[in-house]
N, C-alpha and C. Protein backbone atom coordinates (compact mmCIF):
# COMPACT_ATOMS: atom_id res chain seq x y z
N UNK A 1 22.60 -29.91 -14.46
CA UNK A 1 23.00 -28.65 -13.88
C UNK A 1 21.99 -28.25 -12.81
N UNK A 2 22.59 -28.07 -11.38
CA UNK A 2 21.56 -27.78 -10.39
C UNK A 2 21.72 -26.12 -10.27
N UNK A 3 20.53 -25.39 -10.15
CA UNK A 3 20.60 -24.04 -9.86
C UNK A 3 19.67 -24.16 -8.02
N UNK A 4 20.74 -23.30 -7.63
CA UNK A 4 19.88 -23.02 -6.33
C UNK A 4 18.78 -21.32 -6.78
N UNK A 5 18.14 -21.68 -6.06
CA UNK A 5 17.18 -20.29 -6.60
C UNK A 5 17.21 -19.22 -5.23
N UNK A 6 17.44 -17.97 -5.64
CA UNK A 6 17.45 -16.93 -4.98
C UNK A 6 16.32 -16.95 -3.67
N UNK A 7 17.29 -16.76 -2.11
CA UNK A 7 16.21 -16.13 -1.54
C UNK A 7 16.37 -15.10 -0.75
N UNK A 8 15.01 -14.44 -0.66
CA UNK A 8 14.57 -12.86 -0.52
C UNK A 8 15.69 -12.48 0.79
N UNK A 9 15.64 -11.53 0.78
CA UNK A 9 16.18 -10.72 2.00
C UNK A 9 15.06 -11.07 3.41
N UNK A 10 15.96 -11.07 4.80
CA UNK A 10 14.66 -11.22 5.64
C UNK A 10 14.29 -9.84 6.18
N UNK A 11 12.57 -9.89 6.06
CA UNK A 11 12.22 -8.30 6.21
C UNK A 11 11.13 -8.65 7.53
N UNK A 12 11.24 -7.22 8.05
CA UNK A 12 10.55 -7.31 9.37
C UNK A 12 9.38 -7.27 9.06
N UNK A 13 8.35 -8.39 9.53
CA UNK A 13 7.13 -8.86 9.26
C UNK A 13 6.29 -7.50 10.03
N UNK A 14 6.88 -6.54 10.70
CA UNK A 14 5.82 -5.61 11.12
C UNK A 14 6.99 -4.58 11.74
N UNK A 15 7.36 -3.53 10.60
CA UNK A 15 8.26 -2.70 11.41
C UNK A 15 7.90 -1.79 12.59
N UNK A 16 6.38 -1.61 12.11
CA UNK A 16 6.28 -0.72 13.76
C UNK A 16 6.60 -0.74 14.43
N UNK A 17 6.77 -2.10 14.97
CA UNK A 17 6.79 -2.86 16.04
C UNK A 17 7.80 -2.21 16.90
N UNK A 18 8.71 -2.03 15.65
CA UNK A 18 10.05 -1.86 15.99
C UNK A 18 10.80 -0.80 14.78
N UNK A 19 9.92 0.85 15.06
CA UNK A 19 10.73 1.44 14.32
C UNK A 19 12.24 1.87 14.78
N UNK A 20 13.07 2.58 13.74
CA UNK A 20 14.10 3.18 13.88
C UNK A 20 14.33 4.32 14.36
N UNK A 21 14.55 4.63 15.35
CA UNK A 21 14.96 6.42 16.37
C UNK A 21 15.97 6.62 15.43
N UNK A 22 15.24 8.36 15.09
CA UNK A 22 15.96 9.43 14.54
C UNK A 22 15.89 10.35 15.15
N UNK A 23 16.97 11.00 15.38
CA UNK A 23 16.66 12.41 15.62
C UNK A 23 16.93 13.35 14.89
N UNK A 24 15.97 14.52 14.12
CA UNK A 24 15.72 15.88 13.41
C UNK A 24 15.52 16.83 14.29
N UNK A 25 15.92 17.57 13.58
CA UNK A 25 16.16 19.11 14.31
C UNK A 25 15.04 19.52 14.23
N UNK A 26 14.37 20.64 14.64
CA UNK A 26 12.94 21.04 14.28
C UNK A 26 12.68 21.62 12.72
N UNK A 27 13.53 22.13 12.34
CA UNK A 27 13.52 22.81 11.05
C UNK A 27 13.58 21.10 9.67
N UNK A 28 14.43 20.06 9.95
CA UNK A 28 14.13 19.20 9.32
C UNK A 28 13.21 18.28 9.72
N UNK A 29 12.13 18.50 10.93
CA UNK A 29 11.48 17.41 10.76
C UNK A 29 9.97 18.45 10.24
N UNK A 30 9.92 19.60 10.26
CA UNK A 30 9.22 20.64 9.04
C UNK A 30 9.22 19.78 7.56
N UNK A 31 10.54 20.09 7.30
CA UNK A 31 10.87 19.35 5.81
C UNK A 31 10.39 18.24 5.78
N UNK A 32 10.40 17.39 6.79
CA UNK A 32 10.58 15.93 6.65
C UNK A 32 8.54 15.92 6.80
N UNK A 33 7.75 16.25 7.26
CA UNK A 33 6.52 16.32 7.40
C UNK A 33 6.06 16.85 6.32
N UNK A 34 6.69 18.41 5.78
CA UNK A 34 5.73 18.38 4.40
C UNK A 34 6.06 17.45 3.11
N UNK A 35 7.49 17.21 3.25
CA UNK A 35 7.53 15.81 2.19
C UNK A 35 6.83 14.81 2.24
N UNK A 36 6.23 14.44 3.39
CA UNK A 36 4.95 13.27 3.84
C UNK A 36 4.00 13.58 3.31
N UNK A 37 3.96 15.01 3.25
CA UNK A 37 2.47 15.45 2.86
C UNK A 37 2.35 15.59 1.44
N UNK A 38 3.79 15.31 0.96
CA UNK A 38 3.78 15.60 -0.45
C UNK A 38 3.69 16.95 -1.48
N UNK A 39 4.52 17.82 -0.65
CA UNK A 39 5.24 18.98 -0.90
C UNK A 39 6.28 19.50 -1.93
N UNK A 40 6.13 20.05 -3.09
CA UNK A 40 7.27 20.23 -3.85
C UNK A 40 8.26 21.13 -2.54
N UNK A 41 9.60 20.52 -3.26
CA UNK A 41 10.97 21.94 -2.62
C UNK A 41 10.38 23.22 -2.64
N UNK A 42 9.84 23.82 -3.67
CA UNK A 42 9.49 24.97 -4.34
C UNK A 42 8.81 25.53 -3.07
N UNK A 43 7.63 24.31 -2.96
CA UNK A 43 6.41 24.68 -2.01
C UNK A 43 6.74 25.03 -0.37
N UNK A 44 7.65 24.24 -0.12
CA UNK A 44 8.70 23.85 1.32
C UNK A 44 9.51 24.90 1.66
N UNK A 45 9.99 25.62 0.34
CA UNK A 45 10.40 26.90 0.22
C UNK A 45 10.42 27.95 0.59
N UNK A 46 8.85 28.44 0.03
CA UNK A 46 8.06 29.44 0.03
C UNK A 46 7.84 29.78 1.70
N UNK A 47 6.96 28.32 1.96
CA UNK A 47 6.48 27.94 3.21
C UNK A 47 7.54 28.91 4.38
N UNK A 48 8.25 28.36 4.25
CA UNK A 48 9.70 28.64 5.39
C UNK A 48 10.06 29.92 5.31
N UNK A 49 9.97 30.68 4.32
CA UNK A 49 10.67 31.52 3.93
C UNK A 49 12.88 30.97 3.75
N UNK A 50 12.80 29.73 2.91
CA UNK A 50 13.74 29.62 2.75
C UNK A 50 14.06 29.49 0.80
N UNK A 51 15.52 29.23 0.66
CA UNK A 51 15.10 28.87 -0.64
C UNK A 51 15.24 27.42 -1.02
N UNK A 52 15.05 27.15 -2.12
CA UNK A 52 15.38 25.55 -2.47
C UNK A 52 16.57 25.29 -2.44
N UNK A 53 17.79 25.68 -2.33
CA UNK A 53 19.03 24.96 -2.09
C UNK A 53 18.88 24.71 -0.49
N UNK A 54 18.38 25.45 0.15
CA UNK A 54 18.39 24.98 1.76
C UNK A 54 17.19 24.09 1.98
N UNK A 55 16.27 24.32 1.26
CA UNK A 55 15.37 22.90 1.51
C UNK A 55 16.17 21.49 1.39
N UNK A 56 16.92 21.37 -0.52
CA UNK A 56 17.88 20.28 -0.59
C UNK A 56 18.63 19.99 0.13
N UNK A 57 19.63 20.98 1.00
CA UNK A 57 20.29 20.57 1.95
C UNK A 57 20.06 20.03 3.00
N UNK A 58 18.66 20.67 3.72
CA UNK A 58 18.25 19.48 4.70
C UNK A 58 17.99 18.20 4.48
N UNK A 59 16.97 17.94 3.23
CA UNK A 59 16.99 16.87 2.59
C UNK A 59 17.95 16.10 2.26
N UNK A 60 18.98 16.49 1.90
CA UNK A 60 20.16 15.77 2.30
C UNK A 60 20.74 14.99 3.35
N UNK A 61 20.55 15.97 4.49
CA UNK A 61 21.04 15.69 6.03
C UNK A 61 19.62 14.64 6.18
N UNK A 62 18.67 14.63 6.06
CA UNK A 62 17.80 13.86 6.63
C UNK A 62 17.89 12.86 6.08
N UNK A 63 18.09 12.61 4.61
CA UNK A 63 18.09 10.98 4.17
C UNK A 63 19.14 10.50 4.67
N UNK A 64 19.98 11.30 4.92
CA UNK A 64 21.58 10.08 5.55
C UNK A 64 21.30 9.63 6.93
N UNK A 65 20.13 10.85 8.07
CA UNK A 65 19.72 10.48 9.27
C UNK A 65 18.84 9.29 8.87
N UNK A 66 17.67 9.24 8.05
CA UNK A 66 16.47 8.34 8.07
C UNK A 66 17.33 6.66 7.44
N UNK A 67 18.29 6.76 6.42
CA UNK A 67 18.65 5.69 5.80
C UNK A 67 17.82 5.47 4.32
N UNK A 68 17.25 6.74 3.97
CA UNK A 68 16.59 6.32 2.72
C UNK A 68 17.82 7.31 1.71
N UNK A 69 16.98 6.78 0.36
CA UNK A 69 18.22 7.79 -0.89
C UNK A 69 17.05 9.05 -1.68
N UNK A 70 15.78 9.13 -1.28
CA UNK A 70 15.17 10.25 -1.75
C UNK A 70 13.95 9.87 -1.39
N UNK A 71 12.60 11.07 -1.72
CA UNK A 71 12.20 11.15 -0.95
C UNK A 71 10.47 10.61 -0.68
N UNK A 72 10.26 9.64 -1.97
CA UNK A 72 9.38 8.70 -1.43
C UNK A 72 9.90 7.92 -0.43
N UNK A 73 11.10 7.66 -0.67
CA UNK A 73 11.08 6.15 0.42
C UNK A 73 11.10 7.22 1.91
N UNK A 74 11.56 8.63 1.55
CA UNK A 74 11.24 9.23 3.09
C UNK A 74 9.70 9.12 3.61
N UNK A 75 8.98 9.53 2.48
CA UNK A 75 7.51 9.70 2.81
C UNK A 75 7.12 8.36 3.69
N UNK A 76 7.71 7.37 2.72
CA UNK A 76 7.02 5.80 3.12
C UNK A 76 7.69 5.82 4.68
N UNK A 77 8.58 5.94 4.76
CA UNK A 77 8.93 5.55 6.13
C UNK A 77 8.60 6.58 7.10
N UNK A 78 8.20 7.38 6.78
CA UNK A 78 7.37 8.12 8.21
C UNK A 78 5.97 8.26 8.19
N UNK A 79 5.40 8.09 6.95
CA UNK A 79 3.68 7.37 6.99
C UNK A 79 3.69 6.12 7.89
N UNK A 80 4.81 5.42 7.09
CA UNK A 80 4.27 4.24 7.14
C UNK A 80 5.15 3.58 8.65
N UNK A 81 5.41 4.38 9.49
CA UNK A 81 5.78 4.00 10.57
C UNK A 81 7.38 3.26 11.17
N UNK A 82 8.30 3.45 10.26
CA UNK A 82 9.42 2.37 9.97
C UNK A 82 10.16 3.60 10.84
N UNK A 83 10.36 4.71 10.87
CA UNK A 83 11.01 5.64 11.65
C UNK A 83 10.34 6.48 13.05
N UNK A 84 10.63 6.38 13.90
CA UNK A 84 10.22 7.02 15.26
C UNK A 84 11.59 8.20 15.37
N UNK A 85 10.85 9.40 15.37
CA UNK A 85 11.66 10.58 15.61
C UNK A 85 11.61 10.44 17.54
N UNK A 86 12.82 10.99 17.56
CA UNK A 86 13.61 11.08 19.14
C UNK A 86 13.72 12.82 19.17
């Protein structure tokens, strides 16, 4: 019995290189910066003078802009350079 063995996905050896243009509004790239910084909703909230259902909602709109599903992988990709805001 021959098994072929799984291979990886191909990943960009240096996304900087070549991040992804997004464009955020000013009010979500607020959100999108203190989530980098590692911000509860609560805190993002306060901050704004908004409440947490409108924090979630941007958060919403921004992971479908960035391509992530919550919001480490947001953090990671705007630390870590994989997204260039437009």
């Amino acid at each position: 019995m021959h098994v072929e063995a799984i291979q990886p996905a191909p990943v960009n050896p240096n996304p900087v290189s070549n991040p992804r243009p997004v464009s955020l509004t000013p009010r979500e790239e607020q959100i999108a910066q203190a989530i980098a910084a590692g911000r509860s909703n609560r805190d993002i909230a306060a901050q704004l003078g908004i409440t947490e259902q409108t924090v979630k909602n941007h958060l919403t709109n921004i992971f479908g802009k960035v391509g992530v599903e919550n919001r480490l992988q947001l953090a990671l990709a705007l630390v870590g350079g994989t997204v260039r805001r437009i």
